[in-house]
Protein backbone atom coordinates (compact mmCIF):
# COMPACT_ATOMS: atom_id res chain seq x y z
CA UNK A 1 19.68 11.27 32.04
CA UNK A 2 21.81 11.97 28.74
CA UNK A 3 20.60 14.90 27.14
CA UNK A 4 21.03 14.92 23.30
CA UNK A 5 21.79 18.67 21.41
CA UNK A 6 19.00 19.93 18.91
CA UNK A 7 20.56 18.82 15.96
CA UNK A 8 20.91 14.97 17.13
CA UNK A 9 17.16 15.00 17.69
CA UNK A 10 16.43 16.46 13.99
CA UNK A 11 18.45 13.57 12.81
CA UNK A 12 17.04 10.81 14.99
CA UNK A 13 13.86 12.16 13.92
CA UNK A 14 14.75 12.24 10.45
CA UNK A 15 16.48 8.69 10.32
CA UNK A 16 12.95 7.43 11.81
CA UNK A 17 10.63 9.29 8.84
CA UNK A 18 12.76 7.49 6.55
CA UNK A 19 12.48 4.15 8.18
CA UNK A 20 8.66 4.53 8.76
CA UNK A 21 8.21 5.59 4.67
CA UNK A 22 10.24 2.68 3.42
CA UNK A 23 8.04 0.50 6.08
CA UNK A 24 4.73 2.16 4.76
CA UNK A 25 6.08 1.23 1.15
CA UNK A 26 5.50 -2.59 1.90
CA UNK A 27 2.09 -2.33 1.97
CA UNK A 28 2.14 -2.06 -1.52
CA UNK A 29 3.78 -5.27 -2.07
CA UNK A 30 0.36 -6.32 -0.64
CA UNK A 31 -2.23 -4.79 -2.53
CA UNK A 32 -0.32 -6.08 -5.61
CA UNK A 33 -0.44 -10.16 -4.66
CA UNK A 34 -4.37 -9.37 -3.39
CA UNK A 35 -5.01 -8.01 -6.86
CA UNK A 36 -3.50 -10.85 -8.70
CA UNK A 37 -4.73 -13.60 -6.39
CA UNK A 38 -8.18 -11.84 -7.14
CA UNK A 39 -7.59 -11.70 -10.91
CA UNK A 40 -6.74 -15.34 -10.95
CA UNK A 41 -10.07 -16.66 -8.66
CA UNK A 42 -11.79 -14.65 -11.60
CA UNK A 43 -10.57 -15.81 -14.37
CA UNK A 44 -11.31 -19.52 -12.74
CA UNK A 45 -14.33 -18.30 -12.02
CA UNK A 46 -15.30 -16.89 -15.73
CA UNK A 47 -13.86 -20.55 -16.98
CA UNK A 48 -16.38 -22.64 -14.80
CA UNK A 49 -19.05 -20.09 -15.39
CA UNK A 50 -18.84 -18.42 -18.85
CA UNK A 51 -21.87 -17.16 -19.20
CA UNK A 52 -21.46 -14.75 -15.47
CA UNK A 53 -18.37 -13.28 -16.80
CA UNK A 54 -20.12 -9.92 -16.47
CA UNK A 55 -21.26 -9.98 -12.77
CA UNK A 56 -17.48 -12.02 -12.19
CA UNK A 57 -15.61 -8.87 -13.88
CA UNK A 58 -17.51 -6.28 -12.15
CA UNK A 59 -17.44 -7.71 -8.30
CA UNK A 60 -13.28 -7.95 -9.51
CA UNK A 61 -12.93 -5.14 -10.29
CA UNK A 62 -14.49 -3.42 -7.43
CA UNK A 63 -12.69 -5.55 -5.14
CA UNK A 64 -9.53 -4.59 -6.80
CA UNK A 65 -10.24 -0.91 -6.24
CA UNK A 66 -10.75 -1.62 -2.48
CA UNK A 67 -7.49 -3.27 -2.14
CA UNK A 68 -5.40 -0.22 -4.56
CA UNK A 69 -6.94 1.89 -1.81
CA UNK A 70 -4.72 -0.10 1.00
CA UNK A 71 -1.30 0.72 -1.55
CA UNK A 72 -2.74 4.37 -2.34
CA UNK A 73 -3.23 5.01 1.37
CA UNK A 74 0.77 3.49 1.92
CA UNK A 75 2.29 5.87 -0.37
CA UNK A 76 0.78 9.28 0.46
CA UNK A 77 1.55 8.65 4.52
CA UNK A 78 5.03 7.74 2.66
CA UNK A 79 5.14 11.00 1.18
CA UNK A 80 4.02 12.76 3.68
CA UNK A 81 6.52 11.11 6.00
CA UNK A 82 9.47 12.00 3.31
CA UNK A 83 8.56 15.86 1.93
CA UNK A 84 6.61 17.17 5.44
CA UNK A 85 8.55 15.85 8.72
CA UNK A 86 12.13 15.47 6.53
CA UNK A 87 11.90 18.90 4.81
């Protein structure tokens, strides 16, 4: 069994905090195209249907929020990856 020193394990461990908050990051590429694929059904929706624009905008909007919670969620475990294992 190879047995690494302490400060080759800090590293390794570092090099893999990185890695995971760049990963985590990519989740936001998600909850970006979900937002604008749901902006676009709604405004489709508001031009078949003018006069449900209201009930249209609100069910968008809170379906929006759900899916900023996926990319808010990403970035703090990013953070916390980067300022509380690295530091």
């Amino acid at each position: 069994m190879v047995e690494f020193s302490p400060q080759v394990i800090e590293t390794i461990i570092k090099a893999a905090a990185l890695i995971g908050a760049g990963l985590a990051l990519i989740a936001g590429i998600g909850a970006g195209v979900g937002q604008g694929y749901a902006a676009g059904k709604a405004v489709e929706s508001v031009a078949r249907q003018p006069e449900a624009r209201g009930i249209i905008t609100i069910t968008m909007l809170i379906g929006q929020a759900v899916a900023e919670s996926t990319g808010i969620y990403a970035l703090v475990f990013a953070l916390i990856l980067l300022f509380f294992i690295i530091l």
